[in-house]
Protein backbone atom coordinates (compact mmCIF):
# COMPACT_ATOMS: atom_id res chain seq x y z
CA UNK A 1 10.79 108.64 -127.01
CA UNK A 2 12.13 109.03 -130.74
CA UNK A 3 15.47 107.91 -131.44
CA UNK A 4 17.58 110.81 -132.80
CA UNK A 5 20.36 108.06 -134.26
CA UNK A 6 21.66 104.77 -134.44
CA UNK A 7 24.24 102.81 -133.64
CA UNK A 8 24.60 101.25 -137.10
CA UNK A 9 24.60 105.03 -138.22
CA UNK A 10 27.64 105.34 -135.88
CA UNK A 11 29.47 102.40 -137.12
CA UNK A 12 29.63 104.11 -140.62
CA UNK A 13 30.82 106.91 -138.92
CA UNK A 14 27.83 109.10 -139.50
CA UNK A 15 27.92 109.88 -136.02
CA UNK A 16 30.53 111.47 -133.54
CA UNK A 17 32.76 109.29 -131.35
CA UNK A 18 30.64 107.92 -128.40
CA UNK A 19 31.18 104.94 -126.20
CA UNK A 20 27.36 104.23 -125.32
CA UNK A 21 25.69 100.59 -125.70
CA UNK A 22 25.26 99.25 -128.48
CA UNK A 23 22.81 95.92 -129.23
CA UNK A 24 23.65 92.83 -130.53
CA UNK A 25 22.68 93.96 -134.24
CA UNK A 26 24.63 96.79 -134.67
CA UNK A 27 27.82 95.51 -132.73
CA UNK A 28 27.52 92.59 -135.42
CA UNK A 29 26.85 95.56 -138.21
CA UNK A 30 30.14 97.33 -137.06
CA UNK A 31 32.30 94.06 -136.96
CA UNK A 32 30.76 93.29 -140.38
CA UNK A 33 29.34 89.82 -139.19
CA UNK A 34 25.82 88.59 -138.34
CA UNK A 35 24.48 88.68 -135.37
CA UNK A 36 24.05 84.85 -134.58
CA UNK A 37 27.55 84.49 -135.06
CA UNK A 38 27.78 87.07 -131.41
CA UNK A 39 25.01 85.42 -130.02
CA UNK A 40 27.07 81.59 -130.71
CA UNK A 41 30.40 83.26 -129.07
CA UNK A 42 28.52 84.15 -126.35
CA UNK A 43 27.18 81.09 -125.27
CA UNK A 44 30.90 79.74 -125.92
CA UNK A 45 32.60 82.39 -124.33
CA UNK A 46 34.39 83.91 -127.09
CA UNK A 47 33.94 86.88 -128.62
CA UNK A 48 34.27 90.45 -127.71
CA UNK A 49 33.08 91.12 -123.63
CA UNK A 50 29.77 91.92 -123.41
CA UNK A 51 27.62 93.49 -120.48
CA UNK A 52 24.07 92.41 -119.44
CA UNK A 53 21.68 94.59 -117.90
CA UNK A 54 19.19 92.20 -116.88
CA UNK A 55 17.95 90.44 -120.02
CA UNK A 56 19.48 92.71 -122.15
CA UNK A 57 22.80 92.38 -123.91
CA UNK A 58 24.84 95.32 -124.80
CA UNK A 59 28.52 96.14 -126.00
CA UNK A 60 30.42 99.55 -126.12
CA UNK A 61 32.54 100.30 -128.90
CA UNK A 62 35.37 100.44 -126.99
CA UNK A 63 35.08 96.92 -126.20
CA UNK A 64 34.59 95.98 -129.88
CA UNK A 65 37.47 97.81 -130.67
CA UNK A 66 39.92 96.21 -128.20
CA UNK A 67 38.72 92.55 -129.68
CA UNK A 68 39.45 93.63 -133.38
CA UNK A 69 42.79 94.40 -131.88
CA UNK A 70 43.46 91.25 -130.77
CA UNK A 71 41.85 89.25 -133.66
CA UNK A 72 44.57 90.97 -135.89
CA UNK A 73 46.91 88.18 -137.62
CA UNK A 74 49.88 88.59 -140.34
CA UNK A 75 49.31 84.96 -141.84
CA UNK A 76 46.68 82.33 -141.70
CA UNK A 77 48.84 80.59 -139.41
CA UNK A 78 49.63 82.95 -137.03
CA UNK A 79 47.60 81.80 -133.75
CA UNK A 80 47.57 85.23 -132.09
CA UNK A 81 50.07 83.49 -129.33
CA UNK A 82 54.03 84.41 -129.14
């Protein structure tokens, strides 16, 4: 089966709105990180939520979303905490 579009292609907003799974790569391409940097904050339980579907590791945009939310500061000393 061809792939019509990617992910990545939606994170630059080439794509419409759609909250379907995205891998590892291209949730790291739409956070603008790498993605060893998701794989290390899953294995420490940080990061965005994730969902496994057997061995495979997906996240929904949604769920990115929500985390860059919360990673939002005003200083470099703002913890995030009131």
């Amino acid at each position: 089966m061809k792939r019509v579009y990617t992910n990545a292609d939606a994170a630059k907003g080439q794509q419409a709105e759609l909250d379907i799974p995205w891998d590892t790569r291209d949730a790291a391409a739409y956070l603008g990180m790498g993605k060893w940097t998701l794989e290390a904050w899953r294995v420490r339980g940080k990061g965005p939520m994730f969902h496994k579907y057997g061995r495979a590791v997906r996240y929904y945009k949604s769920d990115l979303d929500a985390f860059r939310a919360q990673s939002a500061r005003r200083s470099t000393s703002d913890t995030g905490k009131e």
